[in-house]
PDB file of N, CA and C in Angstrom:
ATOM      1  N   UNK A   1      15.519 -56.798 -17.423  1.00  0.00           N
ATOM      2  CA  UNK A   1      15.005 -55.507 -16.992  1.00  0.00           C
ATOM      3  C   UNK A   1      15.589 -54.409 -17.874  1.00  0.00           C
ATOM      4  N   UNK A   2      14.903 -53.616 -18.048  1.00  0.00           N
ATOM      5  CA  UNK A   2      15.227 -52.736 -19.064  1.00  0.00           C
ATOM      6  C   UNK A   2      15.610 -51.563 -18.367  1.00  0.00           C
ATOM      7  N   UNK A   3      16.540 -50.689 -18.681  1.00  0.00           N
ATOM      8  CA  UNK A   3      17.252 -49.698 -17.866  1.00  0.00           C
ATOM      9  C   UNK A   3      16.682 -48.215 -18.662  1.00  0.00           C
ATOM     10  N   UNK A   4      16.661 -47.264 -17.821  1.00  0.00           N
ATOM     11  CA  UNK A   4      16.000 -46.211 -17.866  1.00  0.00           C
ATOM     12  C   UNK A   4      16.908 -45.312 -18.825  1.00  0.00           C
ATOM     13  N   UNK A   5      16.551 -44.123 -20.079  1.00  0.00           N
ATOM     14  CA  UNK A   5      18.106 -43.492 -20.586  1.00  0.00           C
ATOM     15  C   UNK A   5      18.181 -42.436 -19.544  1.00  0.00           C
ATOM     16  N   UNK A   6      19.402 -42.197 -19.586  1.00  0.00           N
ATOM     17  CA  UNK A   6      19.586 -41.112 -18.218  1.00  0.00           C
ATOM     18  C   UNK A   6      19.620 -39.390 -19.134  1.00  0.00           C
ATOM     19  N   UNK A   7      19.197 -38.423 -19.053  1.00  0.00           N
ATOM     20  CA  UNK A   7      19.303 -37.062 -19.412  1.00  0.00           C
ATOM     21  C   UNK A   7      20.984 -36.622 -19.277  1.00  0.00           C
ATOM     22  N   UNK A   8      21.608 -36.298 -20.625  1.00  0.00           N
ATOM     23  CA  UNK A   8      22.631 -35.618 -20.141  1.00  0.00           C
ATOM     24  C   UNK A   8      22.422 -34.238 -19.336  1.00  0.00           C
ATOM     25  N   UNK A   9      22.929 -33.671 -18.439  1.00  0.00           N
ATOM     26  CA  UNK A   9      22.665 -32.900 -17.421  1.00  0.00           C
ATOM     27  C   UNK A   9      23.341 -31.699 -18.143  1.00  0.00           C
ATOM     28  N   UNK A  10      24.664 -32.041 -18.662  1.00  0.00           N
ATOM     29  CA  UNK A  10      25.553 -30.945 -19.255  1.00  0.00           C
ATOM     30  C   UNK A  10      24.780 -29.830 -20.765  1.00  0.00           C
ATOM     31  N   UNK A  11      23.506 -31.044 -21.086  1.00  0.00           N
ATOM     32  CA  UNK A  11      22.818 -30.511 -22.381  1.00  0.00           C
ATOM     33  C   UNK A  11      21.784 -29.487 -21.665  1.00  0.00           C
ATOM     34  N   UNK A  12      21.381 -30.363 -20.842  1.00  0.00           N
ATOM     35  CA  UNK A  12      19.793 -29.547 -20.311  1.00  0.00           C
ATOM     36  C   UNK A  12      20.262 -28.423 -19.716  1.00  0.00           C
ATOM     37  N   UNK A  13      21.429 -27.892 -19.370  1.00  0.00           N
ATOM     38  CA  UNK A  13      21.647 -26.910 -18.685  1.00  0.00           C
ATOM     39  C   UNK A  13      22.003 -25.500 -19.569  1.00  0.00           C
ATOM     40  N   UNK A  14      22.400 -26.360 -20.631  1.00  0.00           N
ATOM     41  CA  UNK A  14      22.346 -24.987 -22.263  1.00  0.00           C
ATOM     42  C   UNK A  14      21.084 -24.765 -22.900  1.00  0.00           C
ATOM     43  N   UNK A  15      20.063 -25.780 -22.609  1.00  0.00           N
ATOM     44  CA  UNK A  15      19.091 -25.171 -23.522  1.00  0.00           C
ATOM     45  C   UNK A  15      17.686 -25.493 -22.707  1.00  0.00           C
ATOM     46  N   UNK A  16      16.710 -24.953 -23.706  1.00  0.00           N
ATOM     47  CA  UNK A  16      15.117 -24.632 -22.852  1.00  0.00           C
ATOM     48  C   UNK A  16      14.085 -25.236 -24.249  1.00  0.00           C
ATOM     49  N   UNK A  17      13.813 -25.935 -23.169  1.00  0.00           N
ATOM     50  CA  UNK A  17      12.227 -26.591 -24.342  1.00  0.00           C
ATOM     51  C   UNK A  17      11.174 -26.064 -24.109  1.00  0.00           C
ATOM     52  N   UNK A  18      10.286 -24.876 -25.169  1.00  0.00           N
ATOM     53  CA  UNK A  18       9.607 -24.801 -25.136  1.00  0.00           C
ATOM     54  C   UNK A  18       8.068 -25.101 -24.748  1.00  0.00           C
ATOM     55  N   UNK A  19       6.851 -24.810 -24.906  1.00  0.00           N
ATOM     56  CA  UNK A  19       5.933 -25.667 -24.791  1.00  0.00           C
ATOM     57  C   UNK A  19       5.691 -26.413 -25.934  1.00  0.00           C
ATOM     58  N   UNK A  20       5.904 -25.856 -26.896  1.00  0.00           N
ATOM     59  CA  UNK A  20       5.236 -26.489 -28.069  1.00  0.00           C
ATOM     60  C   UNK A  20       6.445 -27.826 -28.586  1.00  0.00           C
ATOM     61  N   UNK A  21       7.619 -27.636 -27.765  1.00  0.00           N
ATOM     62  CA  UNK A  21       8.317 -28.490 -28.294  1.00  0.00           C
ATOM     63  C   UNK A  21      10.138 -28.222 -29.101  1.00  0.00           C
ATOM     64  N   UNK A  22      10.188 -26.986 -29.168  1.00  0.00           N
ATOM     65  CA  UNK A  22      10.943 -26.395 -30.036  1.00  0.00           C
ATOM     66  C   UNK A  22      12.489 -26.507 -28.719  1.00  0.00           C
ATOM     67  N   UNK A  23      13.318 -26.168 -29.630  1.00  0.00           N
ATOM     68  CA  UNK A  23      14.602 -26.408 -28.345  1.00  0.00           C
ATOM     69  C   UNK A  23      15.310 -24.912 -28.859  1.00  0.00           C
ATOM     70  N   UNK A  24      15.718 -24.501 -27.536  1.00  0.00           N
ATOM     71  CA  UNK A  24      15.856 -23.038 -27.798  1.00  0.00           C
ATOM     72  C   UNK A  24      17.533 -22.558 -26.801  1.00  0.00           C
ATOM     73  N   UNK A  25      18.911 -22.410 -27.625  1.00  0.00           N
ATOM     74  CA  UNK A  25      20.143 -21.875 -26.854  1.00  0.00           C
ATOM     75  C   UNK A  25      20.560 -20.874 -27.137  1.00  0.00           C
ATOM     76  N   UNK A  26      21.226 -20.427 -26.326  1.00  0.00           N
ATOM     77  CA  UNK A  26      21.828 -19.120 -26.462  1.00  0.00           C
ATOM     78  C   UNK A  26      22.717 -19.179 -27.227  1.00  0.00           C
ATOM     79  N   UNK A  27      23.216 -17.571 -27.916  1.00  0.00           N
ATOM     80  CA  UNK A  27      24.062 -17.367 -28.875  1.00  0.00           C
ATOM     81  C   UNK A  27      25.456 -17.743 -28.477  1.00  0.00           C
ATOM     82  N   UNK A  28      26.559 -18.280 -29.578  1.00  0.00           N
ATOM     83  CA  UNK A  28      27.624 -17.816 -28.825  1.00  0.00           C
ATOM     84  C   UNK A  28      28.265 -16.851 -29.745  1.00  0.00           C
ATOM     85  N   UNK A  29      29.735 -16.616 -29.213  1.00  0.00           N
ATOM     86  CA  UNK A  29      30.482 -15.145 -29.846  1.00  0.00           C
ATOM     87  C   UNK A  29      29.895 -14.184 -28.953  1.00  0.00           C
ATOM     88  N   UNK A  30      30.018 -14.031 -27.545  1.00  0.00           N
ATOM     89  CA  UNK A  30      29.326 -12.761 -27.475  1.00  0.00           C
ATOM     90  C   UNK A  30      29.873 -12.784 -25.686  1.00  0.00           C
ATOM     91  N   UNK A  31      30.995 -13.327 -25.349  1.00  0.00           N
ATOM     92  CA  UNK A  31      31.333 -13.380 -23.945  1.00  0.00           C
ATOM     93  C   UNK A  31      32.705 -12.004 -24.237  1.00  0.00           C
ATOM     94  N   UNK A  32      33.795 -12.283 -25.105  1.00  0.00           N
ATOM     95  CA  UNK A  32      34.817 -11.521 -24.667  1.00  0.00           C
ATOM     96  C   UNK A  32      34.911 -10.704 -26.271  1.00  0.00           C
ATOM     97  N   UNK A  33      36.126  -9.700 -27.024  1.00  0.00           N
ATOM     98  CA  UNK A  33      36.011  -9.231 -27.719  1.00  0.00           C
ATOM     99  C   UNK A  33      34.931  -8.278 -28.402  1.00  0.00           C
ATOM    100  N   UNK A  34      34.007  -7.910 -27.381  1.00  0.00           N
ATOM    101  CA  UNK A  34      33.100  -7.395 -27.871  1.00  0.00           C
ATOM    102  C   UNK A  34      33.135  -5.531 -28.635  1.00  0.00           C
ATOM    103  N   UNK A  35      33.829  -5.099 -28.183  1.00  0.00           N
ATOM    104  CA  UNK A  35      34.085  -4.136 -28.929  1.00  0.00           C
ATOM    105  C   UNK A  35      34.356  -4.051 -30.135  1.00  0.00           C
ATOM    106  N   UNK A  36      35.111  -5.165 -30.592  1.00  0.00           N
ATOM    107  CA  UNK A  36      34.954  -5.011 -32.422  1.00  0.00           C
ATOM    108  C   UNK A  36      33.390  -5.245 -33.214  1.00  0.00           C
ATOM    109  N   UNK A  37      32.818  -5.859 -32.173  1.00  0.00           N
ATOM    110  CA  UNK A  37      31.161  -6.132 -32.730  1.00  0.00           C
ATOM    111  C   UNK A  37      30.645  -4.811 -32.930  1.00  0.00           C
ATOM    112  N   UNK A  38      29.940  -4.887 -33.563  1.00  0.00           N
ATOM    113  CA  UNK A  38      28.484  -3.415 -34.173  1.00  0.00           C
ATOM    114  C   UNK A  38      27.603  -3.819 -32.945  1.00  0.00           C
ATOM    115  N   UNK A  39      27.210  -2.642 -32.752  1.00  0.00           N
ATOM    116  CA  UNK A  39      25.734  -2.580 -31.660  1.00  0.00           C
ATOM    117  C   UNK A  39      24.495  -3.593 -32.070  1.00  0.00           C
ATOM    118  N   UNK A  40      24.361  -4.175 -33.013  1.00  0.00           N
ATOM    119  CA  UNK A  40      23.146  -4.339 -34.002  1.00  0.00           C
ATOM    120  C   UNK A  40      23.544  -6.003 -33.975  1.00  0.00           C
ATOM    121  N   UNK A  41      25.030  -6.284 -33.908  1.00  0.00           N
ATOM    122  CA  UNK A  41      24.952  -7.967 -33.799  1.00  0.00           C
ATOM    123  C   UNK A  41      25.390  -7.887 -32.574  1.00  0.00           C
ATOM    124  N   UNK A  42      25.584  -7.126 -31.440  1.00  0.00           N
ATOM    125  CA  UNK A  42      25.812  -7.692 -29.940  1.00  0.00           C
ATOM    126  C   UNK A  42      24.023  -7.647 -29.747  1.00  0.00           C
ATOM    127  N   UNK A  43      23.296  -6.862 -29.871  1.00  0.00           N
ATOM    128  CA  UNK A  43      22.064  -7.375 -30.194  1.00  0.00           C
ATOM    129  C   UNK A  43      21.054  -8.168 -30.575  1.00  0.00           C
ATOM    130  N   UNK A  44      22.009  -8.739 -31.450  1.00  0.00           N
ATOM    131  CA  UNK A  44      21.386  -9.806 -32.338  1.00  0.00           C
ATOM    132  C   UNK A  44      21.474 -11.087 -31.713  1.00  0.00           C
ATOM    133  N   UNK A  45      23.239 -11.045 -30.738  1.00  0.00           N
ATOM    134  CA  UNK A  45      23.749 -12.310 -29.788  1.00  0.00           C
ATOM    135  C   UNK A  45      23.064 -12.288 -28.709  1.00  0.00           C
ATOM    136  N   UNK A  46      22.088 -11.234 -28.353  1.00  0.00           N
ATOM    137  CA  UNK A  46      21.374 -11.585 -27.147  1.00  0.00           C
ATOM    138  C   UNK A  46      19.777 -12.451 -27.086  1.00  0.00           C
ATOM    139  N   UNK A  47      19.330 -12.963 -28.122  1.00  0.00           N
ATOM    140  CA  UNK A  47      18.551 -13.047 -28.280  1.00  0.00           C
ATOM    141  C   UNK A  47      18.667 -14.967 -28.570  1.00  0.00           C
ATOM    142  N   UNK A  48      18.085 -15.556 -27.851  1.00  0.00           N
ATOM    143  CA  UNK A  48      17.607 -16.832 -27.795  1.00  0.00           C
ATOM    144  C   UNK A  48      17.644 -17.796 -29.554  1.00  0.00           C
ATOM    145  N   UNK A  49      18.184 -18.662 -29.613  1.00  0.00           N
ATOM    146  CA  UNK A  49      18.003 -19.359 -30.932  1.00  0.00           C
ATOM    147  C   UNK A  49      17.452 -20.465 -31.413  1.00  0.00           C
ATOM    148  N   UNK A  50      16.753 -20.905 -32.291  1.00  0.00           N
ATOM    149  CA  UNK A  50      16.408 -22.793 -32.450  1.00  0.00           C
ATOM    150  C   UNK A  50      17.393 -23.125 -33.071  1.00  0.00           C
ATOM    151  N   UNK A  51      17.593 -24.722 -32.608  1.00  0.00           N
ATOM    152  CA  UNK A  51      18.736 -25.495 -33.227  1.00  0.00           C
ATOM    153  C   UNK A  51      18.036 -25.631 -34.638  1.00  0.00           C
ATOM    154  N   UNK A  52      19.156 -26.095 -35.176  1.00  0.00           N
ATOM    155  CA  UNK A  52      18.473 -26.621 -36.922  1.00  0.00           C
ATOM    156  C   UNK A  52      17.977 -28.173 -37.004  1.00  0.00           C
ATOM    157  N   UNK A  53      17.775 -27.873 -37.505  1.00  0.00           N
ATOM    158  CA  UNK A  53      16.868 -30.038 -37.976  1.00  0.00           C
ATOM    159  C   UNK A  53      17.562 -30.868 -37.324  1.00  0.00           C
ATOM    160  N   UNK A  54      19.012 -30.853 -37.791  1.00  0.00           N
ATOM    161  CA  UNK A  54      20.250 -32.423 -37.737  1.00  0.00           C
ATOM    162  C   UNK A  54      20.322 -31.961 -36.142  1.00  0.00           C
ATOM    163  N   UNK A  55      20.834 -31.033 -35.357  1.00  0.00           N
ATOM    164  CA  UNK A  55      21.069 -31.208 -34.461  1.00  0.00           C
ATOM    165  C   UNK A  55      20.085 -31.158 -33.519  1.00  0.00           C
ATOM    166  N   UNK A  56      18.884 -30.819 -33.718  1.00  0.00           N
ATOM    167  CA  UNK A  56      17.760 -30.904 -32.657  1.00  0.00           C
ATOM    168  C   UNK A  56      17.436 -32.372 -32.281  1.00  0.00           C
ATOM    169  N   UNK A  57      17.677 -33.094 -33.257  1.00  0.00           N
ATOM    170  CA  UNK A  57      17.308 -34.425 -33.381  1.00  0.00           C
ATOM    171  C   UNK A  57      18.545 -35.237 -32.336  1.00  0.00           C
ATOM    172  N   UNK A  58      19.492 -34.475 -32.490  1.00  0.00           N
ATOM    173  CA  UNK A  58      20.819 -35.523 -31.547  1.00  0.00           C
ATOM    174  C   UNK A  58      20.845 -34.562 -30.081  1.00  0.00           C
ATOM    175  N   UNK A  59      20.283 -33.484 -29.957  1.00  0.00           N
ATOM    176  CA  UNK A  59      19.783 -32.943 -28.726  1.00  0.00           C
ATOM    177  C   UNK A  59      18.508 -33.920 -27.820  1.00  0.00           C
ATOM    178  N   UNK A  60      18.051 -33.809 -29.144  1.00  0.00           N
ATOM    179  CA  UNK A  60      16.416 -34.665 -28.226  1.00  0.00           C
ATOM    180  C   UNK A  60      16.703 -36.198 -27.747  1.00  0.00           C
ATOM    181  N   UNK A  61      17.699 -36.577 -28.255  1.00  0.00           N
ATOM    182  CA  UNK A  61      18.388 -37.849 -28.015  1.00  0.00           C
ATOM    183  C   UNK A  61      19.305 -37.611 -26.793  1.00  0.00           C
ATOM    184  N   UNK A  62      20.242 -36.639 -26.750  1.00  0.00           N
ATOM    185  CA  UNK A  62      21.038 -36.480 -25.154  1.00  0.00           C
ATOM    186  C   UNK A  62      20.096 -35.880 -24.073  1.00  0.00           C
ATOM    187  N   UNK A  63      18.703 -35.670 -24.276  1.00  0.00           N
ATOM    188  CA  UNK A  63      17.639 -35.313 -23.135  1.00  0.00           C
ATOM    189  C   UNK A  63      16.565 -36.302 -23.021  1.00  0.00           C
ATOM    190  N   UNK A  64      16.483 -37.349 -24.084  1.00  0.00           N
ATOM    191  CA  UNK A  64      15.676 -38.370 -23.659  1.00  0.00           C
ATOM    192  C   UNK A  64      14.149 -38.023 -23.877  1.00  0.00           C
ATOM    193  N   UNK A  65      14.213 -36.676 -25.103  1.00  0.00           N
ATOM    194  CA  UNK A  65      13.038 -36.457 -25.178  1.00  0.00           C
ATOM    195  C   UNK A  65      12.499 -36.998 -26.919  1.00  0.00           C
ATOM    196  N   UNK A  66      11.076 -37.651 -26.882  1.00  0.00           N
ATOM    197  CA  UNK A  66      10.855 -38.268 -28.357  1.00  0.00           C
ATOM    198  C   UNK A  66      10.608 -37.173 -29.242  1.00  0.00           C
TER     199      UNK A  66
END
């Protein structure tokens, strides 16, 4: 019998799959120290990101998605 892969829970809870497929997390650098930041990159940290190639691929593997 072949066993089911299980979703890491700890992954799916950092990031959001699109419809089309794309995997999308939040910035980090942007919880404490923020006053030395410019207005323009605490800005920039608020805004949603895609993983790059190598790691989307070992994401889609800890969510069990092809």
């Amino acid at each position: 019998m072949k066993n089911k892969m299980k979703t890491k829970k700890s992954v799916l809870r950092r990031v959001k799959i699109t419809a089309s497929g794309k995997i999308l997390h939040g910035s980090n650098f942007k919880r404490h120290l923020r006053r030395n930041k410019t207005k323009s990159q605490l800005r920039r940290l608020k805004k949603t990101k895609e993983f790059s190639s190598a790691v989307n691929l070992k994401v889609k593997k800890a969510l069990g998605v092809s």
